[in-house]
Structures are given as C-alpha cells and as structure tokens.
Protein backbone atom coordinates (compact mmCIF):
# COMPACT_ATOMS: atom_id res chain seq x y z
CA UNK A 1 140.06 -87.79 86.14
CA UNK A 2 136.55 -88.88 84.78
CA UNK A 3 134.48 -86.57 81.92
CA UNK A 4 131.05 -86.58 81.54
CA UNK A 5 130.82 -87.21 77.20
CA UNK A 6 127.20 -85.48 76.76
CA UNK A 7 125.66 -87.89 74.09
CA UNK A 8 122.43 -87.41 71.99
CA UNK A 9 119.08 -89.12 73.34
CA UNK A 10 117.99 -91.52 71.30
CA UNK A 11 114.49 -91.99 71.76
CA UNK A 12 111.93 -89.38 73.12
CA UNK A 13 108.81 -88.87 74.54
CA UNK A 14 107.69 -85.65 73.29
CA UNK A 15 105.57 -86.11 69.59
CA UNK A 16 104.09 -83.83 67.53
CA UNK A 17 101.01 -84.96 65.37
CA UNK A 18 98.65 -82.90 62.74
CA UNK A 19 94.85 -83.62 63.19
CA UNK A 20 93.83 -84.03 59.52
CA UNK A 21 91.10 -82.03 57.54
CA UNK A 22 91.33 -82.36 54.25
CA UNK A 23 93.08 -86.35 53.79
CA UNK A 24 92.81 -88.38 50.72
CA UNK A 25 94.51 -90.14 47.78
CA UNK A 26 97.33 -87.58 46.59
CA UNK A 27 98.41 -88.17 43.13
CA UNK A 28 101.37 -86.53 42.97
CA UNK A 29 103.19 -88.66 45.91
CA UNK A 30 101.33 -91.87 44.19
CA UNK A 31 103.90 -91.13 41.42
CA UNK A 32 106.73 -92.69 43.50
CA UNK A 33 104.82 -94.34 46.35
CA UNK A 34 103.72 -97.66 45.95
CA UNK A 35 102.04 -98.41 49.24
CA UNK A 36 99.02 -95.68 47.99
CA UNK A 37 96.15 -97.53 46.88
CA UNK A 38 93.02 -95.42 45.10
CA UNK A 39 90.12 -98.13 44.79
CA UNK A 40 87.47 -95.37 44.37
CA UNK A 41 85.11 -97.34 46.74
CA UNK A 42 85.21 -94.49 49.23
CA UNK A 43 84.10 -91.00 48.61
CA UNK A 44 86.66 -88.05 49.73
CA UNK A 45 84.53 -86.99 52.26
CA UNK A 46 84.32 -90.65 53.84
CA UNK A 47 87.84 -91.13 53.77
CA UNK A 48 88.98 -87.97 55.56
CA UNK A 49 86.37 -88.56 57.94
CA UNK A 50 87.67 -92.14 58.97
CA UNK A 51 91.43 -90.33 58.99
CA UNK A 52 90.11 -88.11 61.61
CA UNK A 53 88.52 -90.70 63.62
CA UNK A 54 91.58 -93.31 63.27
CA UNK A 55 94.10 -90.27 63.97
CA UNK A 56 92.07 -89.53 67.29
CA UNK A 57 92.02 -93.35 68.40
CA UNK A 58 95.63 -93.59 68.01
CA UNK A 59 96.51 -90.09 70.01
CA UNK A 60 94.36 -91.40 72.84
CA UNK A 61 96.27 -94.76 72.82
CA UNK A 62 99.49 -93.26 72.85
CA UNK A 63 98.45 -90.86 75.88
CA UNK A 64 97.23 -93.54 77.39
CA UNK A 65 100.54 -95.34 77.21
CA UNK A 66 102.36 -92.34 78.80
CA UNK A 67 103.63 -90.18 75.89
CA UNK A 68 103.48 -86.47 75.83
CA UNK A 69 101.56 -85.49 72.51
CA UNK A 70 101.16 -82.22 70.90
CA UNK A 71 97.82 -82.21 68.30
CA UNK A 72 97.72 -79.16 65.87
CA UNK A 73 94.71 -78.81 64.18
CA UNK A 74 95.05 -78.78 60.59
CA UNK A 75 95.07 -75.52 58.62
CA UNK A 76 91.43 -75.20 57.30
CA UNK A 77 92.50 -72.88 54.39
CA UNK A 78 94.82 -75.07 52.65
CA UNK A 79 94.08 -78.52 51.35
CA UNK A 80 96.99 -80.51 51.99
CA UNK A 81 95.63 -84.06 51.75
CA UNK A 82 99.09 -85.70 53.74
CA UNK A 83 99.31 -82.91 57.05
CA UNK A 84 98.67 -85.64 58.93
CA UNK A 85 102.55 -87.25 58.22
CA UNK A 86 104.81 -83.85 59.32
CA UNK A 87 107.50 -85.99 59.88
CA UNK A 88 108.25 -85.04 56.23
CA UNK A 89 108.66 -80.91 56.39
CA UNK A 90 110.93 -80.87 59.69
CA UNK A 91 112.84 -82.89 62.59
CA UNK A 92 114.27 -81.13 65.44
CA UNK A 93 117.56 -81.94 67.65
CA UNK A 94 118.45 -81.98 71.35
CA UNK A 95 121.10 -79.12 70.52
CA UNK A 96 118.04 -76.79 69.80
CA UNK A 97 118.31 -76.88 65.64
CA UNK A 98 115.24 -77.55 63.63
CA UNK A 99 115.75 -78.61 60.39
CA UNK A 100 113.08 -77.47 57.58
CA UNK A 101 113.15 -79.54 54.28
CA UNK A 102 112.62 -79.87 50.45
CA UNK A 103 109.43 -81.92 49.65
CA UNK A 104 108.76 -83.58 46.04
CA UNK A 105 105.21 -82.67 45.85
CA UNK A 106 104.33 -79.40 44.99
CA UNK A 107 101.48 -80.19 47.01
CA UNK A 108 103.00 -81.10 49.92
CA UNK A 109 105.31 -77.89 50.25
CA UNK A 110 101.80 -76.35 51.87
CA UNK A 111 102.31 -78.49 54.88
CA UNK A 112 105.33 -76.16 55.99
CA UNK A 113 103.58 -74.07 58.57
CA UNK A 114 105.37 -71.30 60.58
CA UNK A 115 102.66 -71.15 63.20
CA UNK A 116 104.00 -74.91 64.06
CA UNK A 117 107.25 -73.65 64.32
CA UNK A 118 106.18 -70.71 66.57
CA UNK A 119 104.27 -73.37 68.68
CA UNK A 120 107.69 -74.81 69.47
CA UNK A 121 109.82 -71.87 70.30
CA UNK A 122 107.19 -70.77 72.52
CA UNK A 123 107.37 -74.00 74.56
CA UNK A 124 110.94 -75.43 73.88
CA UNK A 125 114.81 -73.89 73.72
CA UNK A 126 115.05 -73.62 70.04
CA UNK A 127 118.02 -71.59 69.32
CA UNK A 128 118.96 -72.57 65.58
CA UNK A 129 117.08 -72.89 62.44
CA UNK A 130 118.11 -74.79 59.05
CA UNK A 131 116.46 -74.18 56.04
CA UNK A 132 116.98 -76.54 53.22
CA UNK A 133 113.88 -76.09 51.01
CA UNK A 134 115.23 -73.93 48.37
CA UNK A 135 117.06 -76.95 47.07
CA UNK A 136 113.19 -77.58 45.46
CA UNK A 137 114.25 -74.94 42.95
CA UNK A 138 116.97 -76.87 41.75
CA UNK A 139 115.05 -80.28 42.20
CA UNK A 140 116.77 -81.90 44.78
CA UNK A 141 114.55 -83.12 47.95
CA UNK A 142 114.99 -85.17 51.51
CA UNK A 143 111.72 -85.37 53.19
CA UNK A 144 112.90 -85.01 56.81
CA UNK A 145 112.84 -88.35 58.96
CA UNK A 146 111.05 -90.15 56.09
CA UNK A 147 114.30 -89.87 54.36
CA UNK A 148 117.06 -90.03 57.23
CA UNK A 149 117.28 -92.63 59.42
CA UNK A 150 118.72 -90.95 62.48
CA UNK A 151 121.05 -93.06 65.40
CA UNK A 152 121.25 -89.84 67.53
CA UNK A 153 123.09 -91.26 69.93
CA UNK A 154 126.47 -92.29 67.59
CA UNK A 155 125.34 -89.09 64.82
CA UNK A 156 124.83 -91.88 61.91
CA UNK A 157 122.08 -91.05 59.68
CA UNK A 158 120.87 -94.19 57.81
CA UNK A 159 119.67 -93.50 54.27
CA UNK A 160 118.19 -95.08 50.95
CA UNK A 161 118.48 -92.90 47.79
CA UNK A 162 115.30 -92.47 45.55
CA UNK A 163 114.05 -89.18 44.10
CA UNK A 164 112.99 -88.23 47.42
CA UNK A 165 116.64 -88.46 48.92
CA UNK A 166 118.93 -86.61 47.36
CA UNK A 167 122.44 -87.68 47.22
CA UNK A 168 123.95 -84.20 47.59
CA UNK A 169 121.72 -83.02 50.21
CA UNK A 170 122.53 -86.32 52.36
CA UNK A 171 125.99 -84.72 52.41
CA UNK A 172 125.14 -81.43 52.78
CA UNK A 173 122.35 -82.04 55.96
CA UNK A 174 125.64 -84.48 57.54
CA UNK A 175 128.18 -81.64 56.95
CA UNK A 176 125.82 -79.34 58.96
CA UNK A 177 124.39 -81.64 61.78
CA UNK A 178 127.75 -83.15 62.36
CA UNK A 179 126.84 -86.80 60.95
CA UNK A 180 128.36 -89.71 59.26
CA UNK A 181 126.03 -91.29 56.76
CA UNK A 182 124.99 -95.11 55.77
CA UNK A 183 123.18 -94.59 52.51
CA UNK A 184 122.41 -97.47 50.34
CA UNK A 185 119.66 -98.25 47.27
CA UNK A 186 116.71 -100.30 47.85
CA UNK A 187 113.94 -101.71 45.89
CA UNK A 188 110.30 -103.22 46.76
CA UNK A 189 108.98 -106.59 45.01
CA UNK A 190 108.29 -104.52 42.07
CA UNK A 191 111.98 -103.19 41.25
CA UNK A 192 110.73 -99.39 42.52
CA UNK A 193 112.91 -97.76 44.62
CA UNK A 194 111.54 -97.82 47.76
CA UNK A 195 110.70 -94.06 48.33
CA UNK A 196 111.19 -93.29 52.24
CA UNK A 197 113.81 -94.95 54.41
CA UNK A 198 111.86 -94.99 57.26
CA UNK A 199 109.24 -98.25 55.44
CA UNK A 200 112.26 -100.61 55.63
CA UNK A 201 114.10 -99.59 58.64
CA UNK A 202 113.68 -98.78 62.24
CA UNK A 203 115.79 -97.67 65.06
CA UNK A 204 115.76 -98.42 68.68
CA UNK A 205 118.11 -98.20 71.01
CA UNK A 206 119.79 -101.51 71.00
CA UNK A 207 117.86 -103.47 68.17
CA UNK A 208 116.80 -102.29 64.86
CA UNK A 209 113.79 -103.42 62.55
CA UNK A 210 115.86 -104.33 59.29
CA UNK A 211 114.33 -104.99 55.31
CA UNK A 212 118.06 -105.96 54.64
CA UNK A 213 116.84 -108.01 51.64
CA UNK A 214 115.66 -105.24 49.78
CA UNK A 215 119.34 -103.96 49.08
CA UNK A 216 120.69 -106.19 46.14
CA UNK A 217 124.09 -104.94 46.11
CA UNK A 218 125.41 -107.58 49.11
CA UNK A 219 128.52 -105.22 49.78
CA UNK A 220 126.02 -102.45 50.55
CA UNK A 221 123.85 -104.60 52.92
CA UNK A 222 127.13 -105.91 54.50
CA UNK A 223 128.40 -102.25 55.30
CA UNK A 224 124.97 -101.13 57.01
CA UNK A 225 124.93 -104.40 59.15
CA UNK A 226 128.69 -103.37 60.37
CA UNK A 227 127.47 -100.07 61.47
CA UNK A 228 124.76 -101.89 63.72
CA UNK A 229 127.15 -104.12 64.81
CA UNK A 230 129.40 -101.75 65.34
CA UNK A 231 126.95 -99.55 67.41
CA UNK A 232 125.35 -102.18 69.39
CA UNK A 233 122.36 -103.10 67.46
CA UNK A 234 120.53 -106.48 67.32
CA UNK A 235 119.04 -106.75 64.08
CA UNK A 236 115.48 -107.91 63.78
CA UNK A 237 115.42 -109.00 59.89
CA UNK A 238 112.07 -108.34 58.00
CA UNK A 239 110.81 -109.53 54.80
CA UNK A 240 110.28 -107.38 51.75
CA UNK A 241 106.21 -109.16 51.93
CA UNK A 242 106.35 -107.14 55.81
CA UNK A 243 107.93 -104.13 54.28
CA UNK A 244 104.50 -104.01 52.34
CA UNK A 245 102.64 -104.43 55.27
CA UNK A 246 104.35 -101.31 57.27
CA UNK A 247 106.41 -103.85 59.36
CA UNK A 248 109.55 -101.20 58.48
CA UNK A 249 107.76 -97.96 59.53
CA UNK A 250 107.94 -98.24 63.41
CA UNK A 251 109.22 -95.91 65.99
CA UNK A 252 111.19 -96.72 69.07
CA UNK A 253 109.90 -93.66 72.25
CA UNK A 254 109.83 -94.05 75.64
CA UNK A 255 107.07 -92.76 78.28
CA UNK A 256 107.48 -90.72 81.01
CA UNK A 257 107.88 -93.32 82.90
CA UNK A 258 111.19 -94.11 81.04
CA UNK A 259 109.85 -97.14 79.73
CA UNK A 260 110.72 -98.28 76.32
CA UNK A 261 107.31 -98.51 73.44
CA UNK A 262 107.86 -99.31 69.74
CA UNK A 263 105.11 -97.88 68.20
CA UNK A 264 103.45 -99.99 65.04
CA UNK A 265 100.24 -100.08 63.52
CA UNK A 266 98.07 -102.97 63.46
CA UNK A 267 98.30 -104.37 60.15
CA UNK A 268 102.36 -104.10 60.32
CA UNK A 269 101.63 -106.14 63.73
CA UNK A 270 99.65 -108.88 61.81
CA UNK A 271 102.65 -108.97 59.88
CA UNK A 272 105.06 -110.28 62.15
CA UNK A 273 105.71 -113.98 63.34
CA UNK A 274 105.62 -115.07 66.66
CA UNK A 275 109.53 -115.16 67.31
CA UNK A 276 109.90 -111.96 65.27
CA UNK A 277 107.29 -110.13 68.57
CA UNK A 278 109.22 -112.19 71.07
CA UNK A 279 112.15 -110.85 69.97
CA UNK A 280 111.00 -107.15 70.16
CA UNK A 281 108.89 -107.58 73.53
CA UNK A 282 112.91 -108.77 74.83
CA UNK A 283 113.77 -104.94 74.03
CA UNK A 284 110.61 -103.17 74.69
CA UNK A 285 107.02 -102.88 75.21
CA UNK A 286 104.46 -102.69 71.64
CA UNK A 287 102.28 -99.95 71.23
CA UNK A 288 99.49 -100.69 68.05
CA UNK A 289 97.91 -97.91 66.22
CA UNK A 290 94.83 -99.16 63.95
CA UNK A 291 94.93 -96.66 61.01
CA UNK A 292 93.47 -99.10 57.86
CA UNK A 293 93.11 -96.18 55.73
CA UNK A 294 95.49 -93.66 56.70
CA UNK A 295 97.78 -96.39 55.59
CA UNK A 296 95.47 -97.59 52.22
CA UNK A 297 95.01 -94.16 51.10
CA UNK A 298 98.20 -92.09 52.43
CA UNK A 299 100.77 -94.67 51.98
CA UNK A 300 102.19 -94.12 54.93
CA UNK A 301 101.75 -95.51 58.95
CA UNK A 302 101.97 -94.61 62.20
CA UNK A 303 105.68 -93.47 62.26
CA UNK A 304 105.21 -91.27 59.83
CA UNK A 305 102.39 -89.70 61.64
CA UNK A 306 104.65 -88.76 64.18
CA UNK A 307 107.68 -85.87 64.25
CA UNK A 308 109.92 -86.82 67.54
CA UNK A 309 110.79 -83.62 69.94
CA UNK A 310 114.15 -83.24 70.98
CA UNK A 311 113.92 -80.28 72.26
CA UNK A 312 113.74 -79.14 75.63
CA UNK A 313 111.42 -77.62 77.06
CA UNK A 314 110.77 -74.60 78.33
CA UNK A 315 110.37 -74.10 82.46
C-alpha cells in the first residue's frame, strides 16, 4: 500500500508588501544594523518619496513576472519609517497559523497592524494565531523571517543569534511550529554580529545562497552545510564583500505559472560573478528589484520587503 506524506510547500507565489509613507533613516535599528547608511545628503521628504517610487517599480516587475501581490497602503497615522519590510512582525504557514513577533525597536512594534491580519482571514483559511510579542517585556526578540530561515518542506529553521534572535525563543517558536533548528553565530567584516539571518542566507528549493564564511567557528559552518546536504541543497557560496552588497537577502517564489524566480535587487545582482548567475539561472529564473535607497537608508532589500503567503485561499 502507497501513502500520500502531505509535505510543506516550499516556495510560494502569494506576497504581501506595505506601500511606504513615512520611510527614512531609523536610529534605533541603526544601533545593530550595519547596512543603514545616514549621509544627510537627502532630505526626509526626498527619501520617502524615492521609497515610494522604487517600492511601486518593483511591485509592477514582480506582477509582471507572474506573482500574486497584495499592496497595503501604509497607515497614515503612525510614522513607522521601516512598514515597508513586514517580513519582520509576522510569517504565516500552509497549516493556517500566523505567527506574530517581538521586534527590538520600540519603533518598529507600530508596524503590527490588525487590519493586515483581518485582510488575511478575510481572503485565506487562517485557523490559528501565535502571539509571541510579549517576550518584548522581558527583552527577548525574533523578527519573523528576518530572523528564521525557514526549509518548509523538511521543518528546519536556519538561524544566526544576535540581539534580534533570541536563543530561547528559537526554541520556543520550534517547540510550537514543530521544527528542528540550525542556529549558528555570524559576524560581518567589522566583527558585528550580523543582525538578520535572512542577509547571509537564502533558501530555494534545491540550492541555497550561502555567506558560510561569516561563521568562524568551522564546526558550526560544517553542521549547517550537513543539513543542506542532507536535504538536497546545492550550495551557492557568497562572500562576506556580497553579503554587504545584499547578495544574502534573496527569495526563492514561483509564478503562477509554476515557474521558479529568485528575487534580488540590483545592486546584490552587480554583486555576483558570472559563474556564481550561471549557477543560479541552472535552478531558476532572476527577478531584479532596483531599490538604491530602500536599501542605503533602510538597511534592508528586496526580501525583506516581502512576507511569503502560505495560506490558502479562500474560494
């Protein structure tokens, strides 16, 4: 007799973006993120209004390359300078659990909006909710899919500690999603943690983007790699100069056509080599985003732009 084992989708085609308002330098994240540069030669109102007209070039060339994306306008009442990256606040799963989550910056918090949240259940099954923002209180944070790394498919959750990924609540978001965990420590050029998982590492289905040589402990390194071996994944190495230039913060989809897109911006493009986009073009097509200063000012690209939706939706 033959069963049917359900597994997890990897990849999706459903994304949910936040058309900025009120973007600009944020001081508080600058604290721990080093790819935010303030150079003062823009005024506020210049940069948000490039955001908004880099954020609408790169929705149109994602729709145009067959992905199903749901814009929410920005909340004009609060000023949250970094709405535009809610990848941070929540991630949702196939099973119909969202996940909310404890954010470093006090600012920041403001970007969890129930009106997104009833956006979703009113278009997709979403039968389960977890709430893990009251670990703020005690000072403990994991900033969604910025933090975790997520292999849906074998339930592994990649992550690298800093202040914004809590040890404790790496086991305690596993325990409750059903997850084994690859968590290692990494550090840029400059011996700072690097802040967010997701600038050193991405995920597709059979390949993943890898900063290995950010993690100096070689045991460490050695018992990710296993897991990617061990779950079918070519590794793509990056170096820690690429990691700089966004080359890490990537995200595998695929269209509605079922065709495979890893989605990068431009300047982590310009980054690579010529065997290093050979070797991705073998596992899928490359989707560019040209963001200069969402990524100069936010310090963060186009995956973090994007929350994935796993849920399904609604007839």
């Amino acid at each position: 007799m033959t069963f049917n084992i359900e597994v997890d989708p990897s990849i999706t085609s459903h994304l949910l973006m936040v058309r900025p308002l009120h973007f600009g330098f944020n001081e508080e994240t600058a604290l721990n993120n080093a790819f935010q540069v303030n150079d003062s030669t823009l005024s506020l109102k210049q940069i948000s209004s490039l955001a908004v007209k880099e954020f609408d070039g790169f929705v149109c060339v994602l729709r145009e390359n067959g992905l199903a994306i749901t814009v929410v306008e920005d909340d004009i009442s609060i000023k949250t300078t970094d709405s535009i990256f809610p990848n941070n606040w929540f991630s949702t799963h196939s099973d119909g659990t969202l996940v909310t989550y404890p954010m470093f910056s006090i600012n920041r918090r403001l970007e969890r909006r129930e009106d997104i949240i009833e956006i979703l259940k009113e278009n997709y099954d979403l039968f389960h909710r977890i709430h893990l923002e009251s670990a703020e209180n005690e000072g403990q944070y994991l900033e969604g899919t910025g933090s975790l790394m997520l292999d849906r498919a074998n339930k592994i959750a990649y992550a690298c500690r800093s202040i914004r990924t809590d040890g404790n609540l790496l086991i305690e978001w596993a325990d409750k999603l059903g997850y084994r965990l690859g968590v290692f420590n990494a550090k840029d050029e400059s011996g700072m943690d690097i802040y967010h998982t997701n600038v050193m590492m991405a995920l597709g289905e059979n390949f993943v983007i890898w900063g290995g040589e950010a993690i100096a402990d070689v045991n460490e390194r050695v018992t990710i790699e296993k897991l990617f071996f061990e779950t079918g994944k070519e590794i793509i190495p990056i170096s820690m100069t690429q990691i700089a230039k966004f080359a890490g913060n990537m995200l595998a989809v695929k269209n509605k056509k079922e065709e495979k897109l890893l989605i990068m911006s431009q300047t982590a493009f310009e980054s690579l080599s010529i065997p290093q986009i050979a070797h991705i073009e073998s596992f899928c097509k490359i989707v560019k985003g040209n963001i200069p200063m969402i990524e100069k000012y936010g310090g963060g690209s186009v995956r973090c732009m994007l929350a994935e939706i796993f849920l399904t939706k609604k007839e």
